[in-house]
PDB file of N, CA and C in Angstrom:
ATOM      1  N   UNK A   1       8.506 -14.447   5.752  1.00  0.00           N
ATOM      2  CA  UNK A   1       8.218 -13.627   6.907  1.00  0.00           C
ATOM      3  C   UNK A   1       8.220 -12.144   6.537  1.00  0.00           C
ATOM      4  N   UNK A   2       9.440 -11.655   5.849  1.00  0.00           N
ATOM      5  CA  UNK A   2       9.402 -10.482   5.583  1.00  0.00           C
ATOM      6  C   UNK A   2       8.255 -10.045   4.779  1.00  0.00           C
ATOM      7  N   UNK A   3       7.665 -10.747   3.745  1.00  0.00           N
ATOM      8  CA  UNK A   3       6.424 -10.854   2.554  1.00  0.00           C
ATOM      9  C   UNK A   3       5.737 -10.948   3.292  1.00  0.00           C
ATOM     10  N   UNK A   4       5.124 -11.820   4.469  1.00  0.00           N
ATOM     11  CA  UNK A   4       4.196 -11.558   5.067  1.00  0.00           C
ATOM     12  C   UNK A   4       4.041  -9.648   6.170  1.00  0.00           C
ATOM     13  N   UNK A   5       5.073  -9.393   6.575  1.00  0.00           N
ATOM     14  CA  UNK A   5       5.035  -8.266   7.009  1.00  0.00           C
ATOM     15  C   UNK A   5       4.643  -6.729   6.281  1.00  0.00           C
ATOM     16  N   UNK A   6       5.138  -7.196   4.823  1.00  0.00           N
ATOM     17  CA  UNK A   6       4.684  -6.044   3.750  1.00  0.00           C
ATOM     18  C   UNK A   6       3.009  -6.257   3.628  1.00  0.00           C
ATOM     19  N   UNK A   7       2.886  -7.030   3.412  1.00  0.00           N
ATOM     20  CA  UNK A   7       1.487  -7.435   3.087  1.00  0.00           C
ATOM     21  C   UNK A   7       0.590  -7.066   4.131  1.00  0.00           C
ATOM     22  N   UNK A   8       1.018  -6.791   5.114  1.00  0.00           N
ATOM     23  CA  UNK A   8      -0.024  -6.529   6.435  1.00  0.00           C
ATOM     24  C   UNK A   8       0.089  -5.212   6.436  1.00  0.00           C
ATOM     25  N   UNK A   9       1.427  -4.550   6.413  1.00  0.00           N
ATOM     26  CA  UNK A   9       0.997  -2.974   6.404  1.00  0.00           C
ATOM     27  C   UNK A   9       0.136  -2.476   4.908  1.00  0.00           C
ATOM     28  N   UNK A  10       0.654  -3.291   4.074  1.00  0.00           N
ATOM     29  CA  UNK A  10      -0.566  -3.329   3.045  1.00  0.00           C
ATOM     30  C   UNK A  10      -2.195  -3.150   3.353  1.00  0.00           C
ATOM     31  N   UNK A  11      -2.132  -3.770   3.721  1.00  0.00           N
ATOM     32  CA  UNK A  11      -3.476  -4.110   4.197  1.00  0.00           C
ATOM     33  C   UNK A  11      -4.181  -3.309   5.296  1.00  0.00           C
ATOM     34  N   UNK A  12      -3.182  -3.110   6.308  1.00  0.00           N
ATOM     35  CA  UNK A  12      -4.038  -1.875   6.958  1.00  0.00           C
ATOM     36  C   UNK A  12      -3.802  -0.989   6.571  1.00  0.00           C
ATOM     37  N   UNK A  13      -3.344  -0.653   5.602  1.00  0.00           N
ATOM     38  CA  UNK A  13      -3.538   0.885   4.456  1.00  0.00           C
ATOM     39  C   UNK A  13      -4.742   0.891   4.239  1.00  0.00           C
ATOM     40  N   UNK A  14      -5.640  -0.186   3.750  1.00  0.00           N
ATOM     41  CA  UNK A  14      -6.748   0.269   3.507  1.00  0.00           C
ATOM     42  C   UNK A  14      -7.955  -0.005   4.294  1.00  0.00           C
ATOM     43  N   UNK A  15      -7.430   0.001   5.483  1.00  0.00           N
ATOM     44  CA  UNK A  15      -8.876  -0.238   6.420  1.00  0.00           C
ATOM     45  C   UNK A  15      -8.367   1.480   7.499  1.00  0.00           C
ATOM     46  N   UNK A  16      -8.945   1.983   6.631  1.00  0.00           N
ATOM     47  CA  UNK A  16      -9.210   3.232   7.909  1.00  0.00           C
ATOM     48  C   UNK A  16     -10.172   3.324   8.663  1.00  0.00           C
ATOM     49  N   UNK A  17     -10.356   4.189  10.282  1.00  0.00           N
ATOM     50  CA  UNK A  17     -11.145   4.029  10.866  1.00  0.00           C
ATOM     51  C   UNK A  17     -12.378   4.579  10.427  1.00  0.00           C
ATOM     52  N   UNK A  18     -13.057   5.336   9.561  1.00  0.00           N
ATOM     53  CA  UNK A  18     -14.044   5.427   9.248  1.00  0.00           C
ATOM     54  C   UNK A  18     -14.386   5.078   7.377  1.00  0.00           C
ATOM     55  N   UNK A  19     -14.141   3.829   7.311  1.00  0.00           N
ATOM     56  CA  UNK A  19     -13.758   3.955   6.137  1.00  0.00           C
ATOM     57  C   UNK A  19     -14.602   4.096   5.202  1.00  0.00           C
ATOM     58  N   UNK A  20     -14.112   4.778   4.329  1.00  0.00           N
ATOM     59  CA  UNK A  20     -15.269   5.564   2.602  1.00  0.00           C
ATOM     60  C   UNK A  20     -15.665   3.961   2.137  1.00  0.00           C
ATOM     61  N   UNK A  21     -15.009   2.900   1.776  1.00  0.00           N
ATOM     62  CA  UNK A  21     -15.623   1.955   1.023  1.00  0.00           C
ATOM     63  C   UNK A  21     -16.615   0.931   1.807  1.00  0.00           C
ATOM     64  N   UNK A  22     -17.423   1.374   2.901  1.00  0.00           N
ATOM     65  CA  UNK A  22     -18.343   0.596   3.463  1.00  0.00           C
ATOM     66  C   UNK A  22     -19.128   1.226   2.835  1.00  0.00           C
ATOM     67  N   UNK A  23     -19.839   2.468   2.195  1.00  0.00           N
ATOM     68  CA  UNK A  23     -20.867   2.625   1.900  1.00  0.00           C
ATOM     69  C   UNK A  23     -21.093   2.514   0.197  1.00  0.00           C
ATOM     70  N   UNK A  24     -20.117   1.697  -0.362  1.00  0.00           N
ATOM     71  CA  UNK A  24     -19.976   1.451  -1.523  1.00  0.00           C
ATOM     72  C   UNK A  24     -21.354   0.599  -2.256  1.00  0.00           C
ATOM     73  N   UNK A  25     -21.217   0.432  -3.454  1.00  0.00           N
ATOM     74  CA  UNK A  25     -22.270  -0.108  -4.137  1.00  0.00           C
ATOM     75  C   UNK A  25     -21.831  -1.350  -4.558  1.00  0.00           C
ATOM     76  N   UNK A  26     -23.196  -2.418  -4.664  1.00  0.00           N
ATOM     77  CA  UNK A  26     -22.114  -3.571  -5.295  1.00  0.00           C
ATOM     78  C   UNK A  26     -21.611  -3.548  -6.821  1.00  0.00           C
ATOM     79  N   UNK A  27     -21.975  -1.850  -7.181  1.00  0.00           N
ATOM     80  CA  UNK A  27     -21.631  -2.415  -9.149  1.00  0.00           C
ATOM     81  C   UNK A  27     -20.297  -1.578  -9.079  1.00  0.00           C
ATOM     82  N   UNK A  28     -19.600  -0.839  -7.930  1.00  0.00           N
ATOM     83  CA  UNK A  28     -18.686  -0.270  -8.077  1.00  0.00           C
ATOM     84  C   UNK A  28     -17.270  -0.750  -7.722  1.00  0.00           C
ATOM     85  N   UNK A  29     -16.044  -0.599  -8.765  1.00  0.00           N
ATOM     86  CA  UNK A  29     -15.176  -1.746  -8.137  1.00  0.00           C
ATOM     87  C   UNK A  29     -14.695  -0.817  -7.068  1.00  0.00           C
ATOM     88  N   UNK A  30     -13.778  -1.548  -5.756  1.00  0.00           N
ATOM     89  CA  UNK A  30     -12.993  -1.492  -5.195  1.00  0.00           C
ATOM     90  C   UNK A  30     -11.868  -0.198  -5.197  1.00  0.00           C
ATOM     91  N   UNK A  31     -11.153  -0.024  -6.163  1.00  0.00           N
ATOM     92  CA  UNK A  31     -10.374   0.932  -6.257  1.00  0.00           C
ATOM     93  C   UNK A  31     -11.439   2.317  -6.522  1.00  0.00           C
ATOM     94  N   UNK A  32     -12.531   2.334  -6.897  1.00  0.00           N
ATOM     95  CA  UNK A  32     -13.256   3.310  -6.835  1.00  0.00           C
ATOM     96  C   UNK A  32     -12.461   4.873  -5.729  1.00  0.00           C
ATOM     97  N   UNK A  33     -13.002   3.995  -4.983  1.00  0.00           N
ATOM     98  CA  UNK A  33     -12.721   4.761  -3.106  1.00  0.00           C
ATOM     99  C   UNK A  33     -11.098   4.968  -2.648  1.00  0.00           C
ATOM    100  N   UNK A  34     -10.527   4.711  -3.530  1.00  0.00           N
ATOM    101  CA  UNK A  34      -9.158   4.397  -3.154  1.00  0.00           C
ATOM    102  C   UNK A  34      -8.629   6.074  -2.918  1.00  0.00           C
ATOM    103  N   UNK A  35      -8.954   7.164  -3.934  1.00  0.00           N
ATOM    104  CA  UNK A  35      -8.590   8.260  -3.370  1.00  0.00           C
ATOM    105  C   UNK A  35      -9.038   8.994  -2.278  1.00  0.00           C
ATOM    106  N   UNK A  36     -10.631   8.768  -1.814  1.00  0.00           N
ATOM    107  CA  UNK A  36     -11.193   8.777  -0.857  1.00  0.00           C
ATOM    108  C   UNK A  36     -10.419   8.011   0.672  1.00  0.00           C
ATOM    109  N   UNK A  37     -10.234   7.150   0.657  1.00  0.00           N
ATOM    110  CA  UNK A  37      -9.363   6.406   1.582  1.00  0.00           C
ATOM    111  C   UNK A  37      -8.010   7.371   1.753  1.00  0.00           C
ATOM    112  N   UNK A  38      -6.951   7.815   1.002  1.00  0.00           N
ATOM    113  CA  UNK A  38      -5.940   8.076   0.807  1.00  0.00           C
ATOM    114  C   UNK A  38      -6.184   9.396   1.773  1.00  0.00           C
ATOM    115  N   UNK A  39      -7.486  10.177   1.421  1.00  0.00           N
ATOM    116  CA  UNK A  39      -7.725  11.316   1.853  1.00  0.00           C
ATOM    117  C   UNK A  39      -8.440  11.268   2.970  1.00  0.00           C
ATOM    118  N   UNK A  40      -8.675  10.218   3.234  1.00  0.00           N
ATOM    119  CA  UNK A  40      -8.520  10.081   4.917  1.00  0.00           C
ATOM    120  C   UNK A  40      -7.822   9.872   5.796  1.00  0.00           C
ATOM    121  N   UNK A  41      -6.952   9.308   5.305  1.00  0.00           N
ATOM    122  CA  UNK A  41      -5.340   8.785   5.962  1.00  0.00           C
ATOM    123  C   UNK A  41      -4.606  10.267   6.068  1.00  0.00           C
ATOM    124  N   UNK A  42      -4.630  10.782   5.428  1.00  0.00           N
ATOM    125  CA  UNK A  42      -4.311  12.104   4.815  1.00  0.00           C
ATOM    126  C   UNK A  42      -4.658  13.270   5.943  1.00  0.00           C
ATOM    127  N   UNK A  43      -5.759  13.454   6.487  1.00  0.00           N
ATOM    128  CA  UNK A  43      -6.657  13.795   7.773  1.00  0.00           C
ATOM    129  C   UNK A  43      -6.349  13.064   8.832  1.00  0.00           C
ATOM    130  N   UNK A  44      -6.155  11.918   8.923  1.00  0.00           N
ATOM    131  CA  UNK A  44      -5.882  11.401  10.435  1.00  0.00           C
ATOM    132  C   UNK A  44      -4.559  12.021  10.837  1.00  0.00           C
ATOM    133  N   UNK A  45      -3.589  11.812   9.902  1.00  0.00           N
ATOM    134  CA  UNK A  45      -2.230  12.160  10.183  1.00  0.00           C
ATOM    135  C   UNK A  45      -1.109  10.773  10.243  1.00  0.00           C
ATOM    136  N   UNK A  46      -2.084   9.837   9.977  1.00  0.00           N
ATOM    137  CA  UNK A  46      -1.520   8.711   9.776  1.00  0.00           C
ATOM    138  C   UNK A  46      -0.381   8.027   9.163  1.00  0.00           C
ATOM    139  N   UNK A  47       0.052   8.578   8.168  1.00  0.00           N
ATOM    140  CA  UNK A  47       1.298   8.327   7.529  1.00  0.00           C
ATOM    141  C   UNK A  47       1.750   9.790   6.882  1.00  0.00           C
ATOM    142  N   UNK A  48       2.990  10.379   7.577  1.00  0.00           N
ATOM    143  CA  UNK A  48       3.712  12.007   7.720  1.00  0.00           C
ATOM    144  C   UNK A  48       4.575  11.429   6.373  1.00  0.00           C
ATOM    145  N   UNK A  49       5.336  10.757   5.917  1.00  0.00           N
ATOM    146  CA  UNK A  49       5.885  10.936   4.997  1.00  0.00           C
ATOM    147  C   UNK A  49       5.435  10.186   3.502  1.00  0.00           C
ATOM    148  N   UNK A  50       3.849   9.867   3.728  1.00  0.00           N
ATOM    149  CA  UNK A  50       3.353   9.768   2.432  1.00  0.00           C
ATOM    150  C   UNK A  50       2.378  10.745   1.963  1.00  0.00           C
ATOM    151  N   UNK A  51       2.319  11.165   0.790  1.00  0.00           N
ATOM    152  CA  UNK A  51       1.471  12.184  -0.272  1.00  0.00           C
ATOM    153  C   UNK A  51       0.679  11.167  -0.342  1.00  0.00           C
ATOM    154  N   UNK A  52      -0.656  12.049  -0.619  1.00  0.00           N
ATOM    155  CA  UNK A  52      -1.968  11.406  -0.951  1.00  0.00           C
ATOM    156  C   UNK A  52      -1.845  10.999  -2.475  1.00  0.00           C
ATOM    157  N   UNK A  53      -0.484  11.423  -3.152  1.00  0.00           N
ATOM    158  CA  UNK A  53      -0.318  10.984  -4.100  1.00  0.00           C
ATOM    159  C   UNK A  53       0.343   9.449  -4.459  1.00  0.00           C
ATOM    160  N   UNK A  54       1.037   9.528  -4.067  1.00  0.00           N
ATOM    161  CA  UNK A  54       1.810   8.169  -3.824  1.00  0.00           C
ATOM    162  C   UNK A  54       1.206   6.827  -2.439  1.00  0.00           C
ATOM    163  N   UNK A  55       0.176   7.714  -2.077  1.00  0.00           N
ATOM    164  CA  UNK A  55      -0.686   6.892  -1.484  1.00  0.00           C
ATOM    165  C   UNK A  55      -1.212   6.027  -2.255  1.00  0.00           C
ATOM    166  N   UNK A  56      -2.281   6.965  -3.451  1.00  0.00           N
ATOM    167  CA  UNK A  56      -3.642   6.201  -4.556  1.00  0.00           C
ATOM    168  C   UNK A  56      -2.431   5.231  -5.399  1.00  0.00           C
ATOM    169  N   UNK A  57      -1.355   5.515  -5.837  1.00  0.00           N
ATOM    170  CA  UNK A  57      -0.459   4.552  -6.859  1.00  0.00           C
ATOM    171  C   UNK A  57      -0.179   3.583  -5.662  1.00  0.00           C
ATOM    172  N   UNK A  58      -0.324   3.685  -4.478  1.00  0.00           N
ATOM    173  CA  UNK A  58       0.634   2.277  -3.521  1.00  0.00           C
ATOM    174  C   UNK A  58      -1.147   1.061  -3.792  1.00  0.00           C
ATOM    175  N   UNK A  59      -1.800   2.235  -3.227  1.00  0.00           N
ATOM    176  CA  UNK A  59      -3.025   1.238  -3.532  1.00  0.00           C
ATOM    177  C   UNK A  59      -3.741   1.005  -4.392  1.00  0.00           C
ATOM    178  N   UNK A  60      -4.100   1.900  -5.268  1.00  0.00           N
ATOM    179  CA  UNK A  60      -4.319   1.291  -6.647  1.00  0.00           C
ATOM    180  C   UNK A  60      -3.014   0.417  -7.199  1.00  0.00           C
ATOM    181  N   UNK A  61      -2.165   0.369  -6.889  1.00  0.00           N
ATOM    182  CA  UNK A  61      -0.807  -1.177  -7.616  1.00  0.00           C
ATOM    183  C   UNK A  61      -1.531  -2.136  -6.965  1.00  0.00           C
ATOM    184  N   UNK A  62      -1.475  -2.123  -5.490  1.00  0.00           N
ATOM    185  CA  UNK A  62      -1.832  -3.088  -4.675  1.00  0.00           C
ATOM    186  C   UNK A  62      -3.300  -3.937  -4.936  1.00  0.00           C
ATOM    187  N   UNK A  63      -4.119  -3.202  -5.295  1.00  0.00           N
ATOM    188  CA  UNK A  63      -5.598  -3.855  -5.894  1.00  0.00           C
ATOM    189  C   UNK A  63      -5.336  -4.809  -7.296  1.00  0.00           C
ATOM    190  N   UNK A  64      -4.139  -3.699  -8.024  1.00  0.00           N
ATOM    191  CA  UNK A  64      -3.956  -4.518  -8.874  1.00  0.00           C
ATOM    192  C   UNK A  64      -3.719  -5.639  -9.055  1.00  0.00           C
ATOM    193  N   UNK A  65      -2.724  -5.857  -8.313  1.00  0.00           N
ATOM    194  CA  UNK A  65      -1.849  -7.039  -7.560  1.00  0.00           C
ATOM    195  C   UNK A  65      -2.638  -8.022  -7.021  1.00  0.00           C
ATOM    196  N   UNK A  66      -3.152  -7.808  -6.331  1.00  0.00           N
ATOM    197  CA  UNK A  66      -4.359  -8.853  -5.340  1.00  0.00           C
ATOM    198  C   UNK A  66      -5.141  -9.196  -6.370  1.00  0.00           C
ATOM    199  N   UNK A  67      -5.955  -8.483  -7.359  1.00  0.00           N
ATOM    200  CA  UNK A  67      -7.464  -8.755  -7.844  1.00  0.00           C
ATOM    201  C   UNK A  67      -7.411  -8.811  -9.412  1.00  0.00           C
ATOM    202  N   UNK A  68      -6.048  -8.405  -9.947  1.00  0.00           N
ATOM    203  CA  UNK A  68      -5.760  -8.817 -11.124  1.00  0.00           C
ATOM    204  C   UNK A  68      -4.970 -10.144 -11.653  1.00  0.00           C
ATOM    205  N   UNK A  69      -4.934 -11.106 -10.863  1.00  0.00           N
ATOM    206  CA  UNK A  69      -3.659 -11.635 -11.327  1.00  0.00           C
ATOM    207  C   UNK A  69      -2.292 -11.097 -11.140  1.00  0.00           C
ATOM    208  N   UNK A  70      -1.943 -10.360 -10.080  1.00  0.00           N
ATOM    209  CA  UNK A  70      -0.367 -10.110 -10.110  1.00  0.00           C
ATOM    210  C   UNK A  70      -0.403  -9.133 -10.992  1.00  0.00           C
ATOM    211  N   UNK A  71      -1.202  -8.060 -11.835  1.00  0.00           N
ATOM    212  CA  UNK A  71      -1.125  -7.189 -12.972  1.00  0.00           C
ATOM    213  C   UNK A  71      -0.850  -6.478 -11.841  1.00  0.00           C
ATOM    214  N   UNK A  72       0.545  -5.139 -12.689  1.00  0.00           N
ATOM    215  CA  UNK A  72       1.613  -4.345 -11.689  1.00  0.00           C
ATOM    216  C   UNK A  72       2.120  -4.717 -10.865  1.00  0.00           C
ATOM    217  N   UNK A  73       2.404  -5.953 -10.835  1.00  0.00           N
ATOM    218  CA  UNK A  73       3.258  -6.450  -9.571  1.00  0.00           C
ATOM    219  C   UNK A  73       4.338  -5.944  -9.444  1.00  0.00           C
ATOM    220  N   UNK A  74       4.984  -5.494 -10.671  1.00  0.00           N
ATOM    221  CA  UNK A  74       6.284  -4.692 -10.288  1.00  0.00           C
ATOM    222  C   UNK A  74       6.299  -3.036  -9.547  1.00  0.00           C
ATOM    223  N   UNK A  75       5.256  -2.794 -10.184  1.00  0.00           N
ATOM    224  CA  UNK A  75       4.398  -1.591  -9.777  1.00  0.00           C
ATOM    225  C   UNK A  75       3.931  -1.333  -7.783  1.00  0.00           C
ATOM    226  N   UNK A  76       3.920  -2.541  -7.820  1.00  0.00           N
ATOM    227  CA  UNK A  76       3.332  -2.367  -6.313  1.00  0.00           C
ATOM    228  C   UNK A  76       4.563  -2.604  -5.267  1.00  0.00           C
ATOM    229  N   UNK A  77       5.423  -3.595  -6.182  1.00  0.00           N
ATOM    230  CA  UNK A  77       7.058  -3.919  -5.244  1.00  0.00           C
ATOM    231  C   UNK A  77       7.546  -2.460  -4.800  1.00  0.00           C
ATOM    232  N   UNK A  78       7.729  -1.773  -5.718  1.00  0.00           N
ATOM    233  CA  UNK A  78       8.541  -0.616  -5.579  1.00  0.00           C
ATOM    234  C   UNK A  78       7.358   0.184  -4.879  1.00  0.00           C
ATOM    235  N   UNK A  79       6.570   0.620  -5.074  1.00  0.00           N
ATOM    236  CA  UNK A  79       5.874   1.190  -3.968  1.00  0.00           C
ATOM    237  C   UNK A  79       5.927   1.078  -2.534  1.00  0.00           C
ATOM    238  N   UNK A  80       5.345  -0.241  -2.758  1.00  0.00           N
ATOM    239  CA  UNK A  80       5.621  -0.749  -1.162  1.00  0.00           C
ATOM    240  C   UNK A  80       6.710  -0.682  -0.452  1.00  0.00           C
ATOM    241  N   UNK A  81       7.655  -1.228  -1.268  1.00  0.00           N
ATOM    242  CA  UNK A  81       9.093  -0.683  -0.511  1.00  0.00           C
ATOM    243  C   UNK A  81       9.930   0.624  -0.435  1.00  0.00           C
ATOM    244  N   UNK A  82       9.231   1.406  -1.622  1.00  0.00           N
ATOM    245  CA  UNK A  82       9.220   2.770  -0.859  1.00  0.00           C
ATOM    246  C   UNK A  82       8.653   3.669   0.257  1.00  0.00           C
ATOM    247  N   UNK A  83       7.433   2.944   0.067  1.00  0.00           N
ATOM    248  CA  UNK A  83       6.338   3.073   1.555  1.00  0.00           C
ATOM    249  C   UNK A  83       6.855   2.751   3.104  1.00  0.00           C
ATOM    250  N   UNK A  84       7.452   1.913   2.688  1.00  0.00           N
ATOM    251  CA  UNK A  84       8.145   1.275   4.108  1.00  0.00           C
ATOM    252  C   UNK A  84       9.775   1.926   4.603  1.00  0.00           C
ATOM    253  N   UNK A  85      10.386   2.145   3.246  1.00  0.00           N
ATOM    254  CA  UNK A  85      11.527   3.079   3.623  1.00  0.00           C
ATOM    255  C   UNK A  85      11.540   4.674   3.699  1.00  0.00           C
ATOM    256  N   UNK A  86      10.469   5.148   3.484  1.00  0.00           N
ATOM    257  CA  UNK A  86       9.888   6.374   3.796  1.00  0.00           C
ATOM    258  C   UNK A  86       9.053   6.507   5.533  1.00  0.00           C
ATOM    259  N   UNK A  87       8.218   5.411   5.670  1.00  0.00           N
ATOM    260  CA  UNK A  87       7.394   5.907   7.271  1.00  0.00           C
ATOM    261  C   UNK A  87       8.178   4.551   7.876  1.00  0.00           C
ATOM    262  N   UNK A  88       8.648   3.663   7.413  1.00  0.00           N
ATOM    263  CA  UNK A  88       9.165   3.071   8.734  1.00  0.00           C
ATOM    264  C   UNK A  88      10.466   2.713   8.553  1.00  0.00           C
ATOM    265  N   UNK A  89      11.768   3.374   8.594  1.00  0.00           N
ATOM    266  CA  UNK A  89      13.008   3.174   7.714  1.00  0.00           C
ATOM    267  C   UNK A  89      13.169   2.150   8.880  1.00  0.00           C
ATOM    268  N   UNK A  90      13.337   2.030  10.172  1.00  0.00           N
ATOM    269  CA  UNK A  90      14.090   1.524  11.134  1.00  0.00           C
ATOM    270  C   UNK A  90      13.920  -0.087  10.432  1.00  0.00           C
ATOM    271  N   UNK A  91      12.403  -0.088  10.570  1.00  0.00           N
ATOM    272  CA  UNK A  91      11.912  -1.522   9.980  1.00  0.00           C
ATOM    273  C   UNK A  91      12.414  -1.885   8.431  1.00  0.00           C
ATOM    274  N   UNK A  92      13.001  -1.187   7.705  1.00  0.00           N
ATOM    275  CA  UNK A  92      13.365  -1.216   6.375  1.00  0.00           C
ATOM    276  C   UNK A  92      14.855  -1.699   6.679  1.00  0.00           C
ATOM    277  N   UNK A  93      15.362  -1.359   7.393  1.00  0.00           N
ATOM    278  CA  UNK A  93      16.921  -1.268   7.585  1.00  0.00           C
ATOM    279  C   UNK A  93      17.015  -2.665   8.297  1.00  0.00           C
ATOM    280  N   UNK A  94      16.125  -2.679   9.180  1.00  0.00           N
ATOM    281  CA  UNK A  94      16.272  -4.272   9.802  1.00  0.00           C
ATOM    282  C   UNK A  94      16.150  -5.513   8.494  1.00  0.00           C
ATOM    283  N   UNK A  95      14.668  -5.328   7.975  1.00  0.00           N
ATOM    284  CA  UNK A  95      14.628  -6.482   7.121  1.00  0.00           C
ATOM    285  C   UNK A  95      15.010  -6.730   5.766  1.00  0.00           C
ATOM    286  N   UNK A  96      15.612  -5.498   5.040  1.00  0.00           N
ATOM    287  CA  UNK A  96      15.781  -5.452   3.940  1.00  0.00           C
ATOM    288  C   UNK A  96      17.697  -4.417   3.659  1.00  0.00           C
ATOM    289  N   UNK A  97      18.442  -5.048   2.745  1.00  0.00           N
ATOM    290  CA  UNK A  97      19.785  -4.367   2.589  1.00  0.00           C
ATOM    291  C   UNK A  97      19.796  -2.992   2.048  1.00  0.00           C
ATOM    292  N   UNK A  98      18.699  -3.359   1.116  1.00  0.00           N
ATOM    293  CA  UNK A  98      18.392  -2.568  -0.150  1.00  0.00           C
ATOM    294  C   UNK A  98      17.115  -2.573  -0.863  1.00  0.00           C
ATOM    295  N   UNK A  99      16.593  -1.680  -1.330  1.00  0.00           N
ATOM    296  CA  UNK A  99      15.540  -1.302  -2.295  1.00  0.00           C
ATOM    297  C   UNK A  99      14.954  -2.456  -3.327  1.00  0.00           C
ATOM    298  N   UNK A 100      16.133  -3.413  -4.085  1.00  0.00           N
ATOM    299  CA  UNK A 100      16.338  -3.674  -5.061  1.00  0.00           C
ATOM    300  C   UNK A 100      16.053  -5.104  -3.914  1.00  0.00           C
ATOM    301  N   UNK A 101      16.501  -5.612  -2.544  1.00  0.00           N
ATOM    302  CA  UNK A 101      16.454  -6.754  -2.199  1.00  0.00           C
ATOM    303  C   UNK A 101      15.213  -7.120  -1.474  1.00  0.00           C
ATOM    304  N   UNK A 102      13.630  -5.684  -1.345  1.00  0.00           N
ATOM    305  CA  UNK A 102      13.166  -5.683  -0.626  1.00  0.00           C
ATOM    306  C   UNK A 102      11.640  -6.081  -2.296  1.00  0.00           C
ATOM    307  N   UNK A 103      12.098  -5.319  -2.963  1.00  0.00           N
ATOM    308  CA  UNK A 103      11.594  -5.944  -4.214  1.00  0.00           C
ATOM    309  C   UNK A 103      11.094  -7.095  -4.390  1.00  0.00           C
ATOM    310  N   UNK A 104      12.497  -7.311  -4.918  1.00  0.00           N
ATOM    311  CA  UNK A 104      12.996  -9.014  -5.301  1.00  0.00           C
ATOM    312  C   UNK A 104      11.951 -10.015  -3.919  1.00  0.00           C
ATOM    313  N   UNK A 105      12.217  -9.545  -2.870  1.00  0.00           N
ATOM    314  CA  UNK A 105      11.592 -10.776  -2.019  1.00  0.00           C
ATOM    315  C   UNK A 105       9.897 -10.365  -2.205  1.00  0.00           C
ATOM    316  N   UNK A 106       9.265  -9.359  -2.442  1.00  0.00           N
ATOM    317  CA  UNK A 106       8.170  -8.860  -2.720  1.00  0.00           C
ATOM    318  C   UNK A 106       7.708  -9.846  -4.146  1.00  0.00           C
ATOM    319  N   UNK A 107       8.160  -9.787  -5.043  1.00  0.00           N
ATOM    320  CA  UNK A 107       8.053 -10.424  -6.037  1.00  0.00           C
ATOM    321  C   UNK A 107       7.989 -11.915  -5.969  1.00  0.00           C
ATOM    322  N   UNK A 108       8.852 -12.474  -5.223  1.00  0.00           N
ATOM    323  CA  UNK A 108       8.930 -13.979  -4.878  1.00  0.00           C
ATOM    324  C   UNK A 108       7.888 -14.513  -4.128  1.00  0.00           C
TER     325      UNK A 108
END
């Protein structure tokens, strides 16, 4: 349950409302647009305590993760669960003890 809940704010990370990767090409991968995206999120005002920096590493891990085989999976644990204890602590504090336990179930 909790894995499924990371995975969804995952995921609407990268569907912004006007989003840069609809007008993509089919020879271009995916993470292409990823700083483009970041820098729209970035403009909406959408997430106050993430950098457009630590945005492109949450989602470039995360592509990794999905479309590589699990490549950076450790990479994307800790992101994500910094992502979540940065813009949504309340929700961090409910489902997870710790950093290290929000991981671990990320990984599993």
């Amino acid at each position: 349950m909790k894995k499924l809940a990371l995975i969804a704010v995952a995921a609407m990370m990268t569907s912004v409302s006007a989003s840069p990767t609809a007008a993509r090409s089919t020879n271009e991968p995916a993470y292409n647009h990823i700083p483009a995206n970041c820098k729209a999120y970035e403009a909406e005002g959408a997430f106050t305590a993430t950098t457009r920096g630590e945005c492109i590493s949450l989602l470039t891990s995360q592509f990794h993760f999905y479309y590589d085989d699990g490549r950076e999976a450790n990479a994307f644990a800790v992101h994500a669960c910094d992502y979540y204890a940065d813009e949504a602590p309340d929700m961090f504090n409910a489902l997870w003890s710790s950093k290290q336990q929000c991981v671990d179930e990320v990984l599993n």
